[in-house]
N, C-alpha and C. Protein backbone atom coordinates (compact mmCIF):
# COMPACT_ATOMS: atom_id res chain seq x y z
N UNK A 1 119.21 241.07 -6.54
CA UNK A 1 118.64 242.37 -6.88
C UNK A 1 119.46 243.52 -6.29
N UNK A 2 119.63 243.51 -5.10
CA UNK A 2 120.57 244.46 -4.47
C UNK A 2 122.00 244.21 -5.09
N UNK A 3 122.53 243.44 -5.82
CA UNK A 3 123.87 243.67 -6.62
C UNK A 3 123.86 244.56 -7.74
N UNK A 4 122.25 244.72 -8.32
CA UNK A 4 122.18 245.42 -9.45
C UNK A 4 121.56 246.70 -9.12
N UNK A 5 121.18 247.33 -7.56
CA UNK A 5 120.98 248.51 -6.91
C UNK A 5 122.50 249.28 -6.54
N UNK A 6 123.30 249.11 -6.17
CA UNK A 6 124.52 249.59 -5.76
C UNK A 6 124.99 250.16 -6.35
N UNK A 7 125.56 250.28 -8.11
CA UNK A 7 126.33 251.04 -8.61
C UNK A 7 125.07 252.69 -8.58
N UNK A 8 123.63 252.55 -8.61
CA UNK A 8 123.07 253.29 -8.97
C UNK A 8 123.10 254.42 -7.55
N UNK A 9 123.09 253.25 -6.47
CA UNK A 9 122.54 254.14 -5.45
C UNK A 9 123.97 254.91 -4.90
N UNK A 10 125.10 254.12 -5.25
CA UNK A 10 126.47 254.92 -4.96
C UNK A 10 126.67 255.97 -6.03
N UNK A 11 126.21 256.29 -7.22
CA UNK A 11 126.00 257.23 -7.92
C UNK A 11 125.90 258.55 -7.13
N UNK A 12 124.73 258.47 -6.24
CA UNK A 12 124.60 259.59 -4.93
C UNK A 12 125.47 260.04 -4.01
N UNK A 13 125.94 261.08 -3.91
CA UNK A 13 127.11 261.21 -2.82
C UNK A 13 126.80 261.38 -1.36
N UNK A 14 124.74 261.56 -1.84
CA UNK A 14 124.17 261.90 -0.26
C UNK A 14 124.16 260.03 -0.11
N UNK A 15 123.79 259.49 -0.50
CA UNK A 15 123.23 257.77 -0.51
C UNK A 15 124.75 256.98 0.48
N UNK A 16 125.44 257.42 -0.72
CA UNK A 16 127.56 256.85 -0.80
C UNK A 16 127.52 257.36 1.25
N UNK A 17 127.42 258.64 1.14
CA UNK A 17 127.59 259.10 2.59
C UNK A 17 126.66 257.96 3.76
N UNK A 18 125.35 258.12 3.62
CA UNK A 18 124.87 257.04 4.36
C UNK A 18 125.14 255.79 4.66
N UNK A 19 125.64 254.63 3.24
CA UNK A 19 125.84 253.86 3.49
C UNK A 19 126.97 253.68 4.19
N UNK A 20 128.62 254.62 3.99
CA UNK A 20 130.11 254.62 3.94
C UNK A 20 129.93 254.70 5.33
N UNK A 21 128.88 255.63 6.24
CA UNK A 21 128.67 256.26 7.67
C UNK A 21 127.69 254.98 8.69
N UNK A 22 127.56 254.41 7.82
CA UNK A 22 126.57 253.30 8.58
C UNK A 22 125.19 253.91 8.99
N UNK A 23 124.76 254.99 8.13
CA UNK A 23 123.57 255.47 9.01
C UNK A 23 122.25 254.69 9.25
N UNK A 24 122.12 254.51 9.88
CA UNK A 24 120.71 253.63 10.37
C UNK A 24 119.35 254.21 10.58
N UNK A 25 117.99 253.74 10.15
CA UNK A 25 116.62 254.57 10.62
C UNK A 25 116.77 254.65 11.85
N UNK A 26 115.53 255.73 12.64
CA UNK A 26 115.54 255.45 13.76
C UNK A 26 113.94 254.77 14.05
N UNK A 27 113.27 254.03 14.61
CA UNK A 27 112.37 253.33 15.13
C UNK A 27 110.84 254.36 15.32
N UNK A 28 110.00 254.44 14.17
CA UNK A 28 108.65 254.91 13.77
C UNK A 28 107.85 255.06 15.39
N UNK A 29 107.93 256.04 16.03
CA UNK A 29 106.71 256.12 16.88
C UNK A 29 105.44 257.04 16.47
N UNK A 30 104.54 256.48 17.16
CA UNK A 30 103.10 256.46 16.80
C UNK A 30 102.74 257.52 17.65
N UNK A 31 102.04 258.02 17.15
CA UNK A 31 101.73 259.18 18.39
C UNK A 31 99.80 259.83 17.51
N UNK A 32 99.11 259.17 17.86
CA UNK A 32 98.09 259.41 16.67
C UNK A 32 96.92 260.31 17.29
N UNK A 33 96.50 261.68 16.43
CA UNK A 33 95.56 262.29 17.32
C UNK A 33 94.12 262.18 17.13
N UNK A 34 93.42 261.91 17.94
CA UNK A 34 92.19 261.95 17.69
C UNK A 34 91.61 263.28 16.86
N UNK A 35 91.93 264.17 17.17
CA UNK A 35 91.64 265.24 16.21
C UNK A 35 90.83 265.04 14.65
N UNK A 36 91.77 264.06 13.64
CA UNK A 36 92.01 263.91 12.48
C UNK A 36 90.51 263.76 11.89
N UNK A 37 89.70 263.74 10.90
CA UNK A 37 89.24 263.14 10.77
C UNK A 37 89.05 261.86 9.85
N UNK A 38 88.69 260.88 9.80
CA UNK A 38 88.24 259.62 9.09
C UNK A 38 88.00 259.12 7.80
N UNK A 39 88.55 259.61 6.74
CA UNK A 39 87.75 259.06 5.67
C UNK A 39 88.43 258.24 4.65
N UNK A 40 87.70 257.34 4.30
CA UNK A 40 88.46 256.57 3.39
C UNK A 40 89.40 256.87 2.16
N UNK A 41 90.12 256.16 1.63
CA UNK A 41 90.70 255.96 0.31
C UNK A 41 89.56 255.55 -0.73
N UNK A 42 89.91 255.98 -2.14
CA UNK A 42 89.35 255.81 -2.68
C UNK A 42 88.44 254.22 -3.11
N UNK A 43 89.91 253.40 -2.95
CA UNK A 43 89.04 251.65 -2.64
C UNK A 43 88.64 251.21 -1.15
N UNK A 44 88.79 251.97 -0.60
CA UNK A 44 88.45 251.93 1.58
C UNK A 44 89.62 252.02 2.27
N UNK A 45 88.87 251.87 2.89
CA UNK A 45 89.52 252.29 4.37
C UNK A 45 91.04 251.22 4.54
N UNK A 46 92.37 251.86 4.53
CA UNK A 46 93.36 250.99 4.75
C UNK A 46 93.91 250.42 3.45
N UNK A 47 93.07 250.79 2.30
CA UNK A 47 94.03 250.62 0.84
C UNK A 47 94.44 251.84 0.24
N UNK A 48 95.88 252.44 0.63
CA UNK A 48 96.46 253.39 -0.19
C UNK A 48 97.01 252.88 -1.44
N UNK A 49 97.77 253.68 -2.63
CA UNK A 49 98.29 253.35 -3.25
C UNK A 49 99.48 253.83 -3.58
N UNK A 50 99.83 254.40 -2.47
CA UNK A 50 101.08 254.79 -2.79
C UNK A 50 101.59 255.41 -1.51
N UNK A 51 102.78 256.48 -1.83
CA UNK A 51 103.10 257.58 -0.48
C UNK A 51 103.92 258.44 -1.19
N UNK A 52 103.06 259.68 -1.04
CA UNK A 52 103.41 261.05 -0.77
C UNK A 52 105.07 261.61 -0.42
N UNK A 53 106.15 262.41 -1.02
CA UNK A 53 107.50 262.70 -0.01
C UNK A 53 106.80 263.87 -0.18
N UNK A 54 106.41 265.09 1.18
CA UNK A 54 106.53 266.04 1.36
C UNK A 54 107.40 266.92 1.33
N UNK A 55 107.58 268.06 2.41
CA UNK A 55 109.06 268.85 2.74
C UNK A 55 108.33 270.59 3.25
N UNK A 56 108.32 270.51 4.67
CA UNK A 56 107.53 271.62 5.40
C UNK A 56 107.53 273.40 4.40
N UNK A 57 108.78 273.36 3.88
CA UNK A 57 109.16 274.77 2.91
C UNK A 57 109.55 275.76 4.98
N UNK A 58 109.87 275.29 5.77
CA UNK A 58 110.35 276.20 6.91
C UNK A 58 111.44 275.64 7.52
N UNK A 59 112.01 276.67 7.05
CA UNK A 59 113.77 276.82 7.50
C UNK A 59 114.02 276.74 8.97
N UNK A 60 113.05 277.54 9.78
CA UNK A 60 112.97 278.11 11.23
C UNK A 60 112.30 276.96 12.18
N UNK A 61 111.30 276.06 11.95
CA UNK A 61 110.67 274.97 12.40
C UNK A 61 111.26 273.78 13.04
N UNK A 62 110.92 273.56 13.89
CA UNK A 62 111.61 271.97 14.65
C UNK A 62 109.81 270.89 14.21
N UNK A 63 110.37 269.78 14.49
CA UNK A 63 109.08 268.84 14.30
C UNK A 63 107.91 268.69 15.16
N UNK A 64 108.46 269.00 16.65
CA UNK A 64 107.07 269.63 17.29
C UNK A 64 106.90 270.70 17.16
N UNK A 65 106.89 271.60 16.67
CA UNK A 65 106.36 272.76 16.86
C UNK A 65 105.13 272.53 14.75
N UNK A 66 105.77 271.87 14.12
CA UNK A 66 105.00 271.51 12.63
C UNK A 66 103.98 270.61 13.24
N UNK A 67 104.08 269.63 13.99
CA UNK A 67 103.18 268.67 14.45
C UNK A 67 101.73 269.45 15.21
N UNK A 68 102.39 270.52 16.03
CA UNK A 68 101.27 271.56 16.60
C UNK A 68 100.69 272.62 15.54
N UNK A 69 101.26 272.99 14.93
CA UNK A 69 100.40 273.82 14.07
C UNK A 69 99.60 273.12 13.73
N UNK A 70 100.06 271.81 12.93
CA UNK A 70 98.90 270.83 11.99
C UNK A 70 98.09 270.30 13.04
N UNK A 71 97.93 270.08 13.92
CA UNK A 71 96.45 269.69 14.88
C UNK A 71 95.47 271.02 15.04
N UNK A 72 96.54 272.35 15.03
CA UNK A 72 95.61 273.47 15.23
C UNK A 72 95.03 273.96 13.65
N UNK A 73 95.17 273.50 12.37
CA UNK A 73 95.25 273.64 11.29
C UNK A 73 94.99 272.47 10.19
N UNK A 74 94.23 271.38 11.16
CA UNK A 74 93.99 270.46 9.70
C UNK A 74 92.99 271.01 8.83
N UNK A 75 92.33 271.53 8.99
CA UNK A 75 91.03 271.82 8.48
C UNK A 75 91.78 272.47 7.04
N UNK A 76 92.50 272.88 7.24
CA UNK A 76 93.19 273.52 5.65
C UNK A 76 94.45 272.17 5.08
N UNK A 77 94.80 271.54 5.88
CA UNK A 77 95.25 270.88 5.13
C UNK A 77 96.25 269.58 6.69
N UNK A 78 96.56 268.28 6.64
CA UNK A 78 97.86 267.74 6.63
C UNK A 78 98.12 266.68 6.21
N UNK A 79 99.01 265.77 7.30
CA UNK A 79 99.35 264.67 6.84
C UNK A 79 99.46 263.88 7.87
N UNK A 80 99.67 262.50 7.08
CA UNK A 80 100.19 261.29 8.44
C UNK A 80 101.13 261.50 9.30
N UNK A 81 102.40 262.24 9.01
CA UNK A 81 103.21 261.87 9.98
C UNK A 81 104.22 262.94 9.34
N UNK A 82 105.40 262.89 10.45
CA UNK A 82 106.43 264.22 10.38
C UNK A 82 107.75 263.06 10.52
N UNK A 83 108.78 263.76 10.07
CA UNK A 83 110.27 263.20 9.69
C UNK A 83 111.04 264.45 9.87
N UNK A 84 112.35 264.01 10.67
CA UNK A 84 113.59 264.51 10.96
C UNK A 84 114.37 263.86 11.06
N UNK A 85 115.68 264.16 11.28
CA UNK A 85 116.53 263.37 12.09
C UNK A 85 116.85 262.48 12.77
N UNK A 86 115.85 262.83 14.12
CA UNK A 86 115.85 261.97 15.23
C UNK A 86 114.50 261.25 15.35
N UNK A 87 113.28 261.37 14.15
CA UNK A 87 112.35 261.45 14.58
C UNK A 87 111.36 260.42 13.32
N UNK A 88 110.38 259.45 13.07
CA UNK A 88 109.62 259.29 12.67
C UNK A 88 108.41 259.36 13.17
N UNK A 89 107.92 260.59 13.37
CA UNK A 89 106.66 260.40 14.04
C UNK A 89 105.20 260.18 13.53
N UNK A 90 104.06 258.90 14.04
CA UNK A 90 102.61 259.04 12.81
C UNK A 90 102.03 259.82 13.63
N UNK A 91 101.13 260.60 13.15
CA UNK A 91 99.92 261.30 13.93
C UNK A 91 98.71 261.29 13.37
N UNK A 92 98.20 260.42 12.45
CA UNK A 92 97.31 260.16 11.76
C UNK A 92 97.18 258.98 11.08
N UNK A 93 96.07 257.85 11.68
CA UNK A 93 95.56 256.96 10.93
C UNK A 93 95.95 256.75 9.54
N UNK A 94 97.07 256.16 8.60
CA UNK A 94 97.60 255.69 7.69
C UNK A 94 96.72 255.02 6.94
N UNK A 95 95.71 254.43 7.60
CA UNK A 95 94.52 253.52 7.12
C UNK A 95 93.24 254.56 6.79
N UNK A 96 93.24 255.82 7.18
CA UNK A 96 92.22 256.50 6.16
C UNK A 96 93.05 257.74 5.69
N UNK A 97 92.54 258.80 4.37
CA UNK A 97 93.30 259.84 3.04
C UNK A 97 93.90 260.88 4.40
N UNK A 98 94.54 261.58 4.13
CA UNK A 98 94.86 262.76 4.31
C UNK A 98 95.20 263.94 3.97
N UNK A 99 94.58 265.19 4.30
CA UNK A 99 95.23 266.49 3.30
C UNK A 99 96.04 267.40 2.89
N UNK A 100 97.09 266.69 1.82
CA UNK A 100 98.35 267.25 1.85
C UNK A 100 98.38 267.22 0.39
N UNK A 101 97.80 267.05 -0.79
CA UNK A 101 98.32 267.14 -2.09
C UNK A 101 96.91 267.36 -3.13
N UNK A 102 95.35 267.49 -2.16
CA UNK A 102 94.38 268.29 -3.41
C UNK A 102 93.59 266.89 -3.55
N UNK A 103 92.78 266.95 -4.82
CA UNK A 103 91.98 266.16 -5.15
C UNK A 103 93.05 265.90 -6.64
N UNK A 104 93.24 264.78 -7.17
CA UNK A 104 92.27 263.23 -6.25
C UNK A 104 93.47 262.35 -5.34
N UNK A 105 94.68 263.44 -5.30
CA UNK A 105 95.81 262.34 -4.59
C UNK A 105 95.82 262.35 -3.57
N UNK A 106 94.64 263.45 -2.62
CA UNK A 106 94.37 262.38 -1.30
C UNK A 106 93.86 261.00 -1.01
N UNK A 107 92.83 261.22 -1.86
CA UNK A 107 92.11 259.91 -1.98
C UNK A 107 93.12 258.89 -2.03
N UNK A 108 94.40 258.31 -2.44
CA UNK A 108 95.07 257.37 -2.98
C UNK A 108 96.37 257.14 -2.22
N UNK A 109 96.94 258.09 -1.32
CA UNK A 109 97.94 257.64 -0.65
C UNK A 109 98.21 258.17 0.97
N UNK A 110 99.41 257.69 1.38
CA UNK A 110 99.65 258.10 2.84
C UNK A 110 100.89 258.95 2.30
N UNK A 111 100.96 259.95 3.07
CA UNK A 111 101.56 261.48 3.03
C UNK A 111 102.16 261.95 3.76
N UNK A 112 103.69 262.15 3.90
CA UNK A 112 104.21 262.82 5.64
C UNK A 112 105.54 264.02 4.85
N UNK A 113 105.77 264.48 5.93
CA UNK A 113 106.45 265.89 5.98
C UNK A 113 107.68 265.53 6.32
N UNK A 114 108.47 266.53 5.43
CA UNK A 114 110.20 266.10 6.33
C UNK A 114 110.49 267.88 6.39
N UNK A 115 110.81 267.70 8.19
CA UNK A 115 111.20 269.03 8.20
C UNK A 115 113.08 269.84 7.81
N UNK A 116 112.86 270.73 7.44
CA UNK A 116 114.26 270.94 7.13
C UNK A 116 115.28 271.04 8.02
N UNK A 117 116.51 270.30 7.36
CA UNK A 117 117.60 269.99 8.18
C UNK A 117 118.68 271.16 7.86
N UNK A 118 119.75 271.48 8.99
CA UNK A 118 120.62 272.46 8.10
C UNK A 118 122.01 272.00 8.72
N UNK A 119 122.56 270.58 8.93
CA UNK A 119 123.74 269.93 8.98
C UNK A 119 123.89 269.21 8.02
N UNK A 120 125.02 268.59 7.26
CA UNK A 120 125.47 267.67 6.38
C UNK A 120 125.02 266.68 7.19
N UNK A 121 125.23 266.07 8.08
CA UNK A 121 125.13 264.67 9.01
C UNK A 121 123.59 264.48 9.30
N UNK A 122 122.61 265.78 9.82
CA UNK A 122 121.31 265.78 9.75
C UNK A 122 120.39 265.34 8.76
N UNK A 123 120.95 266.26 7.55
CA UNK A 123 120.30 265.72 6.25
C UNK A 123 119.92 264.41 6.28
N UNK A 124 121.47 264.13 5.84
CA UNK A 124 121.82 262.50 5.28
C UNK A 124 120.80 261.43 6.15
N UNK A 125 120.73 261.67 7.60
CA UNK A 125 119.92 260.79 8.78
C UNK A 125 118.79 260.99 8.39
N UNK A 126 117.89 262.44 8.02
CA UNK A 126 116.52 262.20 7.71
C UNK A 126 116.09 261.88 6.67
N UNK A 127 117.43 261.50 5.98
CA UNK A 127 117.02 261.63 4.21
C UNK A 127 116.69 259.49 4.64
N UNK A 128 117.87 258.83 5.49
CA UNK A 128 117.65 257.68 5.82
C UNK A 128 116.25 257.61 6.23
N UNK A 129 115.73 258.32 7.60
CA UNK A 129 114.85 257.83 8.01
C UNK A 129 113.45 258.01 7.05
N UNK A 130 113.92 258.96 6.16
CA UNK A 130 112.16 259.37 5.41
C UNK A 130 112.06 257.65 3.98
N UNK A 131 113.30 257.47 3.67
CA UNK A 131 113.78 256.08 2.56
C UNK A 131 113.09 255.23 3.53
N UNK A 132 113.39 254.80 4.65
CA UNK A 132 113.33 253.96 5.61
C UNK A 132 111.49 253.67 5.39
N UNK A 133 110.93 254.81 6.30
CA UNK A 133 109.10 255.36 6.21
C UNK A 133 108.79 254.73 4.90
N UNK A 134 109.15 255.07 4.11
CA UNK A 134 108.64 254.93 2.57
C UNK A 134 108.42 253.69 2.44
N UNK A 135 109.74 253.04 2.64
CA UNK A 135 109.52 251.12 2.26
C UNK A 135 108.70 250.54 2.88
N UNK A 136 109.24 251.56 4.73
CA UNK A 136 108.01 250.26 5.43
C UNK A 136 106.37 250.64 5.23
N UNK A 137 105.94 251.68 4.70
CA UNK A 137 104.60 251.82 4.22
C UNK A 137 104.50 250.56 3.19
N UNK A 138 105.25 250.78 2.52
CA UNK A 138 105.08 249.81 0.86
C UNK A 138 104.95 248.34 1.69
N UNK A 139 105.97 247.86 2.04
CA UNK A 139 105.62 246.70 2.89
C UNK A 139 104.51 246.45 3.30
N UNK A 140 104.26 247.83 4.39
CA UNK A 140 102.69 247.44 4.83
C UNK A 140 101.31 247.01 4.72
N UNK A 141 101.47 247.89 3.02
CA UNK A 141 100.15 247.91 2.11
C UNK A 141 100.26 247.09 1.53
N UNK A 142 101.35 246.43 1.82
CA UNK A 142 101.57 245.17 0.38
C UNK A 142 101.52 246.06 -1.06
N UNK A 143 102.51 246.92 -1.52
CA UNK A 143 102.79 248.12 -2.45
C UNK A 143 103.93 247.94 -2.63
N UNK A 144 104.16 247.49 -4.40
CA UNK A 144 105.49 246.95 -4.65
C UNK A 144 106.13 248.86 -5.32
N UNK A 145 107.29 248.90 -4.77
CA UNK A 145 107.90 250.57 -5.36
C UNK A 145 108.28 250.27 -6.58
N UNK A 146 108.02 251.46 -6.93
CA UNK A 146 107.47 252.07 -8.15
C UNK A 146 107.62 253.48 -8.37
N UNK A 147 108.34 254.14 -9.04
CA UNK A 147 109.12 255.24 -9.41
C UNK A 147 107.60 256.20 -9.95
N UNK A 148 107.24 256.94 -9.19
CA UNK A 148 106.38 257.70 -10.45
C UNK A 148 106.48 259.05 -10.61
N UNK A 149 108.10 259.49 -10.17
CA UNK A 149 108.05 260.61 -10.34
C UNK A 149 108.76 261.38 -11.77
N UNK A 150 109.11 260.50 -12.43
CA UNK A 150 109.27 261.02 -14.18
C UNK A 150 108.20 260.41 -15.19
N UNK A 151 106.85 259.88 -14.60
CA UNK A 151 106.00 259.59 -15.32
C UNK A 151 104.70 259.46 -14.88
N UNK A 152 104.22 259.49 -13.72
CA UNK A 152 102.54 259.79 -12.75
C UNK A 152 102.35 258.36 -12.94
N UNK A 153 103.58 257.50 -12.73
CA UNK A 153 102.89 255.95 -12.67
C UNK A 153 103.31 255.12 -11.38
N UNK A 154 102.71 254.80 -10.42
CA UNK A 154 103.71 254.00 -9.25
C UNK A 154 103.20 254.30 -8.01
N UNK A 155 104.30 253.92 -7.02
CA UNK A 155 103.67 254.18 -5.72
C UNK A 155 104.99 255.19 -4.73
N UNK A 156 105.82 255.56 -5.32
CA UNK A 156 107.01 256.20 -4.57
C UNK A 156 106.58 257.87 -5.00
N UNK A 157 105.90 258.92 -4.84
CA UNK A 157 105.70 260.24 -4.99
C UNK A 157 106.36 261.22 -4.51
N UNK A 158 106.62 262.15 -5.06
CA UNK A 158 106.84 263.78 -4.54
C UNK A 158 106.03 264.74 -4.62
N UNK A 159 105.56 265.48 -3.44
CA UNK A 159 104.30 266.16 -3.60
C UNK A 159 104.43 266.91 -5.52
N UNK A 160 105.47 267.41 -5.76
CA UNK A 160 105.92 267.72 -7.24
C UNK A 160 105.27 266.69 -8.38
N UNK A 161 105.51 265.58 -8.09
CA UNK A 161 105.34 264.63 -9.18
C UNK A 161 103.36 264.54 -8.72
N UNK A 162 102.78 264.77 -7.64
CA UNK A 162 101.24 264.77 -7.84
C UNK A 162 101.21 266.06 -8.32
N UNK A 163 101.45 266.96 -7.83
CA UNK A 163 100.89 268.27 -8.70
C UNK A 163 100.80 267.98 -9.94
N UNK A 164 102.48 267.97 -10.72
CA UNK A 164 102.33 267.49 -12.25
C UNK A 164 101.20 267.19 -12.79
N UNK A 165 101.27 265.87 -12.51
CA UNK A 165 100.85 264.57 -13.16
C UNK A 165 99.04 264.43 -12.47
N UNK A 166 98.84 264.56 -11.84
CA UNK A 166 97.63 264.56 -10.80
C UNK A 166 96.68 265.81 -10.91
N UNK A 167 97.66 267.32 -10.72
CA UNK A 167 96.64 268.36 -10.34
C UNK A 167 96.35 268.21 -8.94
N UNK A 168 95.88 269.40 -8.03
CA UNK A 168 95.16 269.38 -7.19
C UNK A 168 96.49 270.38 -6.48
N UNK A 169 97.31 270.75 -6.73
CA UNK A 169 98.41 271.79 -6.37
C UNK A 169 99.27 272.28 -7.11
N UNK A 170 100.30 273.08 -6.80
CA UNK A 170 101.27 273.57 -7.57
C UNK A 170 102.67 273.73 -7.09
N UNK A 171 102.29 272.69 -6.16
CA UNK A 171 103.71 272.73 -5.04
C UNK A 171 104.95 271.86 -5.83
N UNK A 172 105.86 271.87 -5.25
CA UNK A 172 107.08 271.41 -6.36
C UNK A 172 107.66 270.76 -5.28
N UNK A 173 107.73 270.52 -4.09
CA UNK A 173 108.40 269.58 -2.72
C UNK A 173 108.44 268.55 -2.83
N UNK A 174 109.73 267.82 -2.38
CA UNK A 174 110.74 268.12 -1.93
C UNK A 174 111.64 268.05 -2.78
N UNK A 175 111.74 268.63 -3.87
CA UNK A 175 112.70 268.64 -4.92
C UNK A 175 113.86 269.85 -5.11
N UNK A 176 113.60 271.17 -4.66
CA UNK A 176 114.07 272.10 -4.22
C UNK A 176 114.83 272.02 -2.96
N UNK A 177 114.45 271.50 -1.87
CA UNK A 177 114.75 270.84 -0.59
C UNK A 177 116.13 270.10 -0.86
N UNK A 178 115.97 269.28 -1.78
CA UNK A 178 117.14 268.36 -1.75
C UNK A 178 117.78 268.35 -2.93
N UNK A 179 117.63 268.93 -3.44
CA UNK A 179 118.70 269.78 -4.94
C UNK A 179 119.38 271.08 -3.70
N UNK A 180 118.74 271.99 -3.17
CA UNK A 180 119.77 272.55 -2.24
C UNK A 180 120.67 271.84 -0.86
N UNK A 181 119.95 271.29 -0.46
CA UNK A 181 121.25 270.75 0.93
C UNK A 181 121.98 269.58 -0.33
N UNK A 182 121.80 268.95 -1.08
CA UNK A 182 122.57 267.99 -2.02
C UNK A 182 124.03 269.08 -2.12
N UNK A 183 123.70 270.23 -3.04
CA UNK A 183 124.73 270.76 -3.35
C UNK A 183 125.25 271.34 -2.11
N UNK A 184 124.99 272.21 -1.24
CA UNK A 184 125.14 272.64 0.02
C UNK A 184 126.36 271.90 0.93
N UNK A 185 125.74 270.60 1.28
CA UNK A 185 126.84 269.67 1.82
C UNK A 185 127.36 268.76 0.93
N UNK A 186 127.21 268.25 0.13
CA UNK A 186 127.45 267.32 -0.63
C UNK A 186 127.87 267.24 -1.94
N UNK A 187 128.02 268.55 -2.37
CA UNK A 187 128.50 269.57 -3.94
C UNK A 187 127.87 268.50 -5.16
N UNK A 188 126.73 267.89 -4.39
CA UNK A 188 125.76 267.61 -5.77
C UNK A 188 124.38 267.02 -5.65
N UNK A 189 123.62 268.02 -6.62
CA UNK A 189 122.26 268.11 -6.26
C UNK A 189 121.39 266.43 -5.97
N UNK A 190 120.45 266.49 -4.92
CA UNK A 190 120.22 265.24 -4.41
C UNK A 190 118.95 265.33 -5.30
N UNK A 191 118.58 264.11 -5.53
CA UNK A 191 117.25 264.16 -6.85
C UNK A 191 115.93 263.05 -5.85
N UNK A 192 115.28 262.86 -6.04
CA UNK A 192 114.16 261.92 -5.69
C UNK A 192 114.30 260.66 -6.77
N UNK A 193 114.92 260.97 -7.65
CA UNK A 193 115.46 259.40 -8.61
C UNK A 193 116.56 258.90 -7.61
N UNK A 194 117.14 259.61 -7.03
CA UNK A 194 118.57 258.97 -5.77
C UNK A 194 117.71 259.24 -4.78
N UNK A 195 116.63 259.67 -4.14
CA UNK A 195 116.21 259.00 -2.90
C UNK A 195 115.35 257.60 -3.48
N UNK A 196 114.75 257.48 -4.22
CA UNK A 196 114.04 256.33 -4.99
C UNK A 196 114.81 255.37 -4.63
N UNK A 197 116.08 255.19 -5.30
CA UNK A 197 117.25 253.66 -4.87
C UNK A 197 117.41 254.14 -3.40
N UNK A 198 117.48 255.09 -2.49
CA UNK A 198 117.36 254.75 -0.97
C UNK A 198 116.50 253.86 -0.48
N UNK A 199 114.90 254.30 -0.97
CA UNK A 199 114.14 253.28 -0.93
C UNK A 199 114.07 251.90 -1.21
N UNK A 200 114.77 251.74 -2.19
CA UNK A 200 114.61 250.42 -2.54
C UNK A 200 115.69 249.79 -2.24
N UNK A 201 116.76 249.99 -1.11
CA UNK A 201 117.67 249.60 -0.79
C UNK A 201 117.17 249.41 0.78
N UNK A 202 116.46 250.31 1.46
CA UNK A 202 115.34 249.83 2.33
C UNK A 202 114.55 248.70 2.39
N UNK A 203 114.09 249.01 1.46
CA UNK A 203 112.39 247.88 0.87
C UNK A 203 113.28 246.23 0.78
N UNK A 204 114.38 246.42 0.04
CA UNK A 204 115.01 244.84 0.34
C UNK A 204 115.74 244.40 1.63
N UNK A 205 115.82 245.91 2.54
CA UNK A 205 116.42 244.92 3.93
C UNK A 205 115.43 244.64 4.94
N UNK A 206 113.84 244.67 4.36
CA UNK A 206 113.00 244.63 5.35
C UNK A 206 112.45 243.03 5.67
């Protein structure tokens, strides 16, 4: 299967860069707040169906300082967990919804944030570590990937592809995010169809 992933995922010049650089995830810490509150998925507690790619929309932000707002600010909205660079961090029970994409695609998946990077070498690492997050959710749930962001069918999302297809927002993230640093460092726009084969180039080395 991975012989017939390669020509697609080297297609990417952000992907080509990762693999050519050896970039590696870095190791998911847990950091979970009681704060959050509790509530199930739509089939219970601990069955998502998918996962959420976010993208903070703040240029100026580091990942603790997004992690603190959202404890002082769930009540309007967050998510499971934050992504950078150096960083996979959970802060919320994965095993019950969270509020980051409206009704009804909380109900149905786990959801995390990638804050913005502004190095070529940064990118590329969080673009690894958020591919990385993605698979090992799918793994977790026992959730085979599944593309659903050119059709509202699957388990690999962009907050963009729930708005679409779903309703419950009008946010377009992280698609803007990575169509600009794509061209930026990499003189070509990065798509969520080329983070998709990141994922699934993940999902088979797990």
């Amino acid at each position: 299967m991975l012989g017939i992933l390669v020509p697609q995922v080297n297609a990417s010049a952000v992907n080509h860069y990762i693999a050519k650089h050896h970039i590696k995830h870095v190791t998911i810490t847990t950091k979970i707040w009681g704060g959050f509150p509790h509530y199930k998925y739509r089939h219970g507690k601990g069955k998502p169906e998918g996962v959420v790619v976010h993208e903070t929309g703040n240029p100026h932000s580091d990942i603790f300082g997004e992690i603190a707002y959202m404890k002082k600010n769930y009540r309007n909205a967050f998510v499971h967990s934050f992504v950078d660079d150096d960083h996979i961090i959970n802060i919320a029970n994965t095993n019950y919804l969270a509020w980051g994409v409206g009704y009804p695609g909380n109900a149905r998946f786990v959801q995390f944030e990638q804050v913005e990077m502004h190095t070529k070498k940064n990118f590329a690492q969080e673009v690894e570590n958020a591919a990385y997050y993605v698979a090992y959710l799918l793994k977790e749930y026992k959730l085979k990937p599944n593309d659903a962001c050119y059709d509202g069918k699957g388990t690999v999302w962009s907050h963009a592809a729930a708005a679409k297809y779903l309703g419950g927002s009008d946010h377009t993230d992280p698609v803007g995010y990575y169509k600009n640093r794509g061209k930026k460092y990499f003189h070509q726009a990065y798509t969520m169809k080329q983070f998709y084969h990141l994922v699934l180039t993940n999902y088979e080395n797990l």
